[in-house]
Protein backbone atom coordinates (compact mmCIF):
# COMPACT_ATOMS: atom_id res chain seq x y z
CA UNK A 1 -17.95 91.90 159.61
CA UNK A 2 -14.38 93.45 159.19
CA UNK A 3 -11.92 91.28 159.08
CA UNK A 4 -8.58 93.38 159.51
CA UNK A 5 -7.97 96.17 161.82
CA UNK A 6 -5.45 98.28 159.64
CA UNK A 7 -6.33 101.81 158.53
CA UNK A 8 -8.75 101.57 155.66
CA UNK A 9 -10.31 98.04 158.11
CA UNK A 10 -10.88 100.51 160.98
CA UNK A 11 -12.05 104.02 159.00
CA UNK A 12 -15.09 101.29 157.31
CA UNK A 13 -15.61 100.04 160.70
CA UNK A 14 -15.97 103.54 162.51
CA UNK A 15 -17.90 105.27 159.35
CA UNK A 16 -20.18 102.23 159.22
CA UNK A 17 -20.93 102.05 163.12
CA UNK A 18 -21.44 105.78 162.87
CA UNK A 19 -24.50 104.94 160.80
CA UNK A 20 -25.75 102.47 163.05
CA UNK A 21 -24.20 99.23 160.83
CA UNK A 22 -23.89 96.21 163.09
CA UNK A 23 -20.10 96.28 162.42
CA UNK A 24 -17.81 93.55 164.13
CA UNK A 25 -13.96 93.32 163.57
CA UNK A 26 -11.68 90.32 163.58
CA UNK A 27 -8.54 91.05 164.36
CA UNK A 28 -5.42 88.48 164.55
CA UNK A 29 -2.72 89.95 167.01
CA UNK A 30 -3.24 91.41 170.63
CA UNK A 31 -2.00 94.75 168.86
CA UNK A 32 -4.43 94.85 166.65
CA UNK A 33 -7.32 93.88 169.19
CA UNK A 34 -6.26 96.96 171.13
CA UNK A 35 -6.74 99.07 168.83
CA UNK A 36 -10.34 97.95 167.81
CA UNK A 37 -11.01 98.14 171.49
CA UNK A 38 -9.34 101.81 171.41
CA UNK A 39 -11.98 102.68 168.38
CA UNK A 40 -14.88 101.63 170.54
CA UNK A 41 -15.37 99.11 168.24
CA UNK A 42 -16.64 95.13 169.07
CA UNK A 43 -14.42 92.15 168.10
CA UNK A 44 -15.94 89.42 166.62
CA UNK A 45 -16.94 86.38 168.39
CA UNK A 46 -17.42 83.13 166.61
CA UNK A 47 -21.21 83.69 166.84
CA UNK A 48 -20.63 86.71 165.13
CA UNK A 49 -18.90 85.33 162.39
CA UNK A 50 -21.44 82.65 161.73
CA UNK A 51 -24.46 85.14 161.60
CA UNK A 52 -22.40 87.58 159.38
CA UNK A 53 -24.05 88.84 156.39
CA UNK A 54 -21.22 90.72 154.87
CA UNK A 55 -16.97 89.95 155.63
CA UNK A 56 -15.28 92.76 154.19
CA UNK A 57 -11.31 91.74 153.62
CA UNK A 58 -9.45 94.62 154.01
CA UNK A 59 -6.29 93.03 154.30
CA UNK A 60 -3.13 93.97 151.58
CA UNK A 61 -3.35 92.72 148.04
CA UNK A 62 -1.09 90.04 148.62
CA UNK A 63 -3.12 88.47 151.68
CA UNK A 64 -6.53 88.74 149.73
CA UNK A 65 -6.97 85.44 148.23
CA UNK A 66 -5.07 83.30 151.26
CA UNK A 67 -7.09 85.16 153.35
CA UNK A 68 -10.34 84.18 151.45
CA UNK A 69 -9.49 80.45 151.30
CA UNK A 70 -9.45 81.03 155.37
CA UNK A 71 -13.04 82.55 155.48
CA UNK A 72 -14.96 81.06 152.75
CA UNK A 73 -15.54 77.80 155.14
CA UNK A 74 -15.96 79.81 157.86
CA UNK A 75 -18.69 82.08 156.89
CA UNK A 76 -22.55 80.78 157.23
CA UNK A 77 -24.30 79.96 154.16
CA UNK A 78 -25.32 82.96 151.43
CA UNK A 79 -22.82 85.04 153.45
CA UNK A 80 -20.55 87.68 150.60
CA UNK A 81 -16.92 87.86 150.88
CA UNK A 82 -15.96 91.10 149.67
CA UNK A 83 -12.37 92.30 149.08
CA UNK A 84 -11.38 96.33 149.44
CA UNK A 85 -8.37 96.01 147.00
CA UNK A 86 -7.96 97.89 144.34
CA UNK A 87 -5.99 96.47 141.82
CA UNK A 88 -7.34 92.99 141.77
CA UNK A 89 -10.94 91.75 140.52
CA UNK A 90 -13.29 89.36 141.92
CA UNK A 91 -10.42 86.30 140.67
CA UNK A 92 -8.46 86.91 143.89
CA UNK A 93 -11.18 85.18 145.94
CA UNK A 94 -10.93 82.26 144.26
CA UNK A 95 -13.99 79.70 142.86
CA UNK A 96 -17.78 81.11 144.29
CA UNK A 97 -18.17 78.06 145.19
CA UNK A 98 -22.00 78.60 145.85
CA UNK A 99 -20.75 81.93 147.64
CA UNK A 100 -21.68 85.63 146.77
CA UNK A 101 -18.51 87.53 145.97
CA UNK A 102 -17.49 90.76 145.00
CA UNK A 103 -15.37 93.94 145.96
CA UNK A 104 -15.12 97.14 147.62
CA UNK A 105 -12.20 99.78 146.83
CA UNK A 106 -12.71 103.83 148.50
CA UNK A 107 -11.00 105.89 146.38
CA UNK A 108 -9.31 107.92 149.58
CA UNK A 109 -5.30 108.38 150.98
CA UNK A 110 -6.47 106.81 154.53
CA UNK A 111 -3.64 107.49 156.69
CA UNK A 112 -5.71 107.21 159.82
CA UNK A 113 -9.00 105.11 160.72
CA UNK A 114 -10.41 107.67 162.12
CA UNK A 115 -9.64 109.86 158.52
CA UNK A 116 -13.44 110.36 157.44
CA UNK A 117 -14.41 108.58 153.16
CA UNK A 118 -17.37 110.73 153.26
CA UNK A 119 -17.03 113.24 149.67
CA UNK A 120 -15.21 110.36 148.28
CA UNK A 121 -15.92 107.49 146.01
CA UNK A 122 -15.90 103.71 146.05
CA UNK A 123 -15.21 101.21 143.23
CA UNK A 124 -17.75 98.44 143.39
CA UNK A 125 -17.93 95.25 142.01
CA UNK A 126 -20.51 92.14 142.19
CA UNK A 127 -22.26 89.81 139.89
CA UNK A 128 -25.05 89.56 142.54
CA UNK A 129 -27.68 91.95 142.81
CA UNK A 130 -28.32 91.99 146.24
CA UNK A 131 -24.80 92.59 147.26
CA UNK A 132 -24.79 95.51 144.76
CA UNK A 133 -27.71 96.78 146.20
CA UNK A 134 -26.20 96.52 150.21
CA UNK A 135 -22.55 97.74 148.56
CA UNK A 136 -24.20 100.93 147.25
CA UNK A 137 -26.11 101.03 150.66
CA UNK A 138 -23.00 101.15 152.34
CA UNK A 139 -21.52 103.43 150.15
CA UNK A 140 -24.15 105.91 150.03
CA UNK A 141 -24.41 106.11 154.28
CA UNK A 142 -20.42 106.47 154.42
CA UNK A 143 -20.83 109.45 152.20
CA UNK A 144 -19.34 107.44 149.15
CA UNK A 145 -20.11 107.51 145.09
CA UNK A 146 -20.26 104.70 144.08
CA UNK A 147 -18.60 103.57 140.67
CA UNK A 148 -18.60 100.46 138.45
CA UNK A 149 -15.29 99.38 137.03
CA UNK A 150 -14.70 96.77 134.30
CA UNK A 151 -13.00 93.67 136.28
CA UNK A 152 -10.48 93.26 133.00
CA UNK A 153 -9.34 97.11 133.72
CA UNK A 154 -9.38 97.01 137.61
CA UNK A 155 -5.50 97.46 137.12
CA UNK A 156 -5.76 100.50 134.98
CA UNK A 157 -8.07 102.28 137.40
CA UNK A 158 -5.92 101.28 140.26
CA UNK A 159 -3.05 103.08 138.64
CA UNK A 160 -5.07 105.89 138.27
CA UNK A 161 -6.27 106.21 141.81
CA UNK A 162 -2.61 105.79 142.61
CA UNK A 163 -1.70 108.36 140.29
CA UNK A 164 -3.91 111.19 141.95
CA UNK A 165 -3.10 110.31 145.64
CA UNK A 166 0.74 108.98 145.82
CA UNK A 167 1.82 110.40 142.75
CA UNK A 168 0.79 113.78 143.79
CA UNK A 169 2.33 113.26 146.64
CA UNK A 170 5.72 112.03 144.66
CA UNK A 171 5.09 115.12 142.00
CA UNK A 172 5.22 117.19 145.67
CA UNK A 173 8.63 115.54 146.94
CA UNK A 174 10.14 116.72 143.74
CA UNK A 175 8.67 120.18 144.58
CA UNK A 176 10.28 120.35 148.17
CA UNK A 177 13.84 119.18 146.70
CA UNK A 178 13.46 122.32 144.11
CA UNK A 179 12.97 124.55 146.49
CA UNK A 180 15.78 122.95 149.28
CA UNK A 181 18.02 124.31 146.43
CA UNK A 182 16.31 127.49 146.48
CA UNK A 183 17.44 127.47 150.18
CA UNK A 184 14.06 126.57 151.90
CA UNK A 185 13.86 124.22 154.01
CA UNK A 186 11.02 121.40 153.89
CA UNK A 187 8.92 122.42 156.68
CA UNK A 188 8.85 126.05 154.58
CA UNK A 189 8.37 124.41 151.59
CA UNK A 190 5.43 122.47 152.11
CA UNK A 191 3.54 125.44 154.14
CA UNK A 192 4.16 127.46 150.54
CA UNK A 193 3.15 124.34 148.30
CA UNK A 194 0.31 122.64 149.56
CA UNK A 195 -1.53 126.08 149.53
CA UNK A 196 -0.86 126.62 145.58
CA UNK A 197 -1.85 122.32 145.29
CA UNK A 198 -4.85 122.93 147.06
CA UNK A 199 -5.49 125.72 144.36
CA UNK A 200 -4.44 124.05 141.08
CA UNK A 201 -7.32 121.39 142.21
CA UNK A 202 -9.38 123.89 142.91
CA UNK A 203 -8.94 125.22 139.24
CA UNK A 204 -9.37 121.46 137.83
CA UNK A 205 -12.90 120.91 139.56
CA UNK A 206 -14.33 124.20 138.98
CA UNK A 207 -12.81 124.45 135.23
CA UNK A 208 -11.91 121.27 134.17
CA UNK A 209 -8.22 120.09 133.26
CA UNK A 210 -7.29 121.74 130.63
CA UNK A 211 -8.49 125.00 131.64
CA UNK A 212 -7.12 124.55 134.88
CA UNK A 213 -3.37 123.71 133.92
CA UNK A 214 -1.67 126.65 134.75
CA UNK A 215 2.21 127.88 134.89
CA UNK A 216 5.08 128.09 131.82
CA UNK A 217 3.69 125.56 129.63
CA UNK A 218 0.07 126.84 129.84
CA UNK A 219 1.52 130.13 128.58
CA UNK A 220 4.11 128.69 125.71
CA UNK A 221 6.51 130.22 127.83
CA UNK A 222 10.29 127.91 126.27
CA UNK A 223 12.92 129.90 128.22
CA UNK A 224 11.26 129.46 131.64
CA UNK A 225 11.03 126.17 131.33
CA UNK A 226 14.63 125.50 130.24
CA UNK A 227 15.90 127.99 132.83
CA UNK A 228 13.75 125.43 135.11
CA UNK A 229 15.63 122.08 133.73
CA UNK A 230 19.32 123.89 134.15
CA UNK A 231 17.94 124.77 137.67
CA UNK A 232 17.19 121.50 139.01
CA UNK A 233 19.02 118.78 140.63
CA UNK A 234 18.57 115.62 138.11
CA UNK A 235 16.30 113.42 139.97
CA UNK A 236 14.22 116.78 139.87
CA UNK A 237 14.42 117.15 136.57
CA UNK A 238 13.33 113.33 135.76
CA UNK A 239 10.38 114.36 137.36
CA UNK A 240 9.56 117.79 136.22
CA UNK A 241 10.05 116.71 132.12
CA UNK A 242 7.20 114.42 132.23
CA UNK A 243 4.93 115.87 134.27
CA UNK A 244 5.27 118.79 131.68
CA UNK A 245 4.79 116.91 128.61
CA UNK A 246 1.65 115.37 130.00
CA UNK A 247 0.52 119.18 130.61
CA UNK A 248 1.92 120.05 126.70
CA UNK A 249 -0.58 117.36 125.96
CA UNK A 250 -3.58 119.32 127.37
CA UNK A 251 -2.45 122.74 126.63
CA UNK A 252 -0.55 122.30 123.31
CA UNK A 253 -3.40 123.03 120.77
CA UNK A 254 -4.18 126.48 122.08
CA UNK A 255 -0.34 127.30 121.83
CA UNK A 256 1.39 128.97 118.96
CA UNK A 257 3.33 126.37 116.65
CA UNK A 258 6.59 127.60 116.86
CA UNK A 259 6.15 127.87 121.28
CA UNK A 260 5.17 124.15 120.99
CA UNK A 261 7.77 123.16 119.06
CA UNK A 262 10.23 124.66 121.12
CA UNK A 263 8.93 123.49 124.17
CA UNK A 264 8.95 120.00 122.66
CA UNK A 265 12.51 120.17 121.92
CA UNK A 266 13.58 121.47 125.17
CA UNK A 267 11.04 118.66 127.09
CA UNK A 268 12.33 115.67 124.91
């Protein structure tokens, strides 16, 4: 069962359904029931929620451990409560209790339930075997890796997973606003940028990071990149200096010393 018909709720109802998972979703608002009904998905019925096996919580951060307080009584016997958040460990669903608990975090930007995870991965977490086993199950028939993260560093890999989905998009905004001064507008912008993104990854996965960082720092190249920082509106800039300094850090032992230095002085 799904409780929560959001985004990330309804794309692990649909992919699961797709593979022939006995998938019901409880949703709270009339809004929310529409749109389950919309998916061609069933809501559940209280018979359904005492024979469930599995309750996903994919519900925000915040509403995870009120939330499980609500189910935990709820649920039948042996039944897992499982939360998809990921920043918080197995703590935010409060004492077992005698229950099985553990968590369930794709690592994909859904922006749409019907957005496919399959190609993805999926943090997992569980102190119970068989919930492991049916969590890697599920993973593995939604076209998901699965991955085991430390529950005293789910916040550090959370920040991570930020970091290469919103930040890139934040890294991007900064991109448009360089190129609005150029004269182009956003809709321009973006049509030339995501392109040379899609690219750069490219480069990563085929050759790695460091071979794949690419552009004035890659090359040692100092008067670029201050002809860059006296070209760019501040909040630009803010942007722009650290992003480069974290690419100095890949690129920096392969460059001359006197290029690095001077690239560290203009950067700092």
């Amino acid at each position: 069962m799904v409780v929560g018909a959001g985004r990330l709720g309804g794309a692990l109802a649909l992919a699961l359904s797709a593979k022939r998972w006995p998938v019901r979703v409880w949703a709270r608002s009339e809004e929310a029931r529409r749109r389950v009904r919309d998916w061609g998905l069933g809501l559940a019925t209280e018979k359904d929620i005492a024979s469930a096996r599995v309750c996903l919580l994919c519900v925000p951060d915040k509403a995870v451990s009120p939330a499980a307080e609500e189910w935990k009584p709820r649920l039948a016997r042996g039944a897992a409560l499982v939360h998809c958040a990921g920043a918080l460990s197995l703590e935010a669903l409060g004492a077992p209790r005698g229950r099985v608990l553990g968590s369930f975090h794709p690592l994909v930007a859904v922006s749409d339930a019907r957005d496919s995870l399959a190609g993805n991965s999926v943090a997992l977490s569980t102190r119970s075997r068989w919930l492991r086993e049916v969590l890697e199950r599920m993973a593995k028939d939604v076209g998901l890796h699965a991955l085991r993260v430390k529950e005293r560093q789910r916040a550090a890999y959370h920040a991570g997973a930020v970091l290469s989905a919103g930040g890139v998009v934040a890294a991007l905004s900064a991109a448009v606003e360089a190129l609005r001064v150029a004269g182009i507008s956003e809709e321009e912008a973006l049509a030339a940028l995501l392109p040379l993104t899609r690219s750069a990854l490219r480069g990563v996965e085929a050759r790695g990071l460091a071979a794949g960082y690419t552009g004035p720092i890659a090359r040692g190249d100092a008067e670029v990149v201050a002809a860059h920082l006296a070209a760019l509106p501040p909040d630009a800039a803010a942007v722009y200096r650290p992003l480069s300094l974290r690419g100095l850090s890949l690129v920096g032992h392969r460059l001359p010393a006197e290029a690095l230095a001077r690239l560290k002085t203009i950067l700092d």
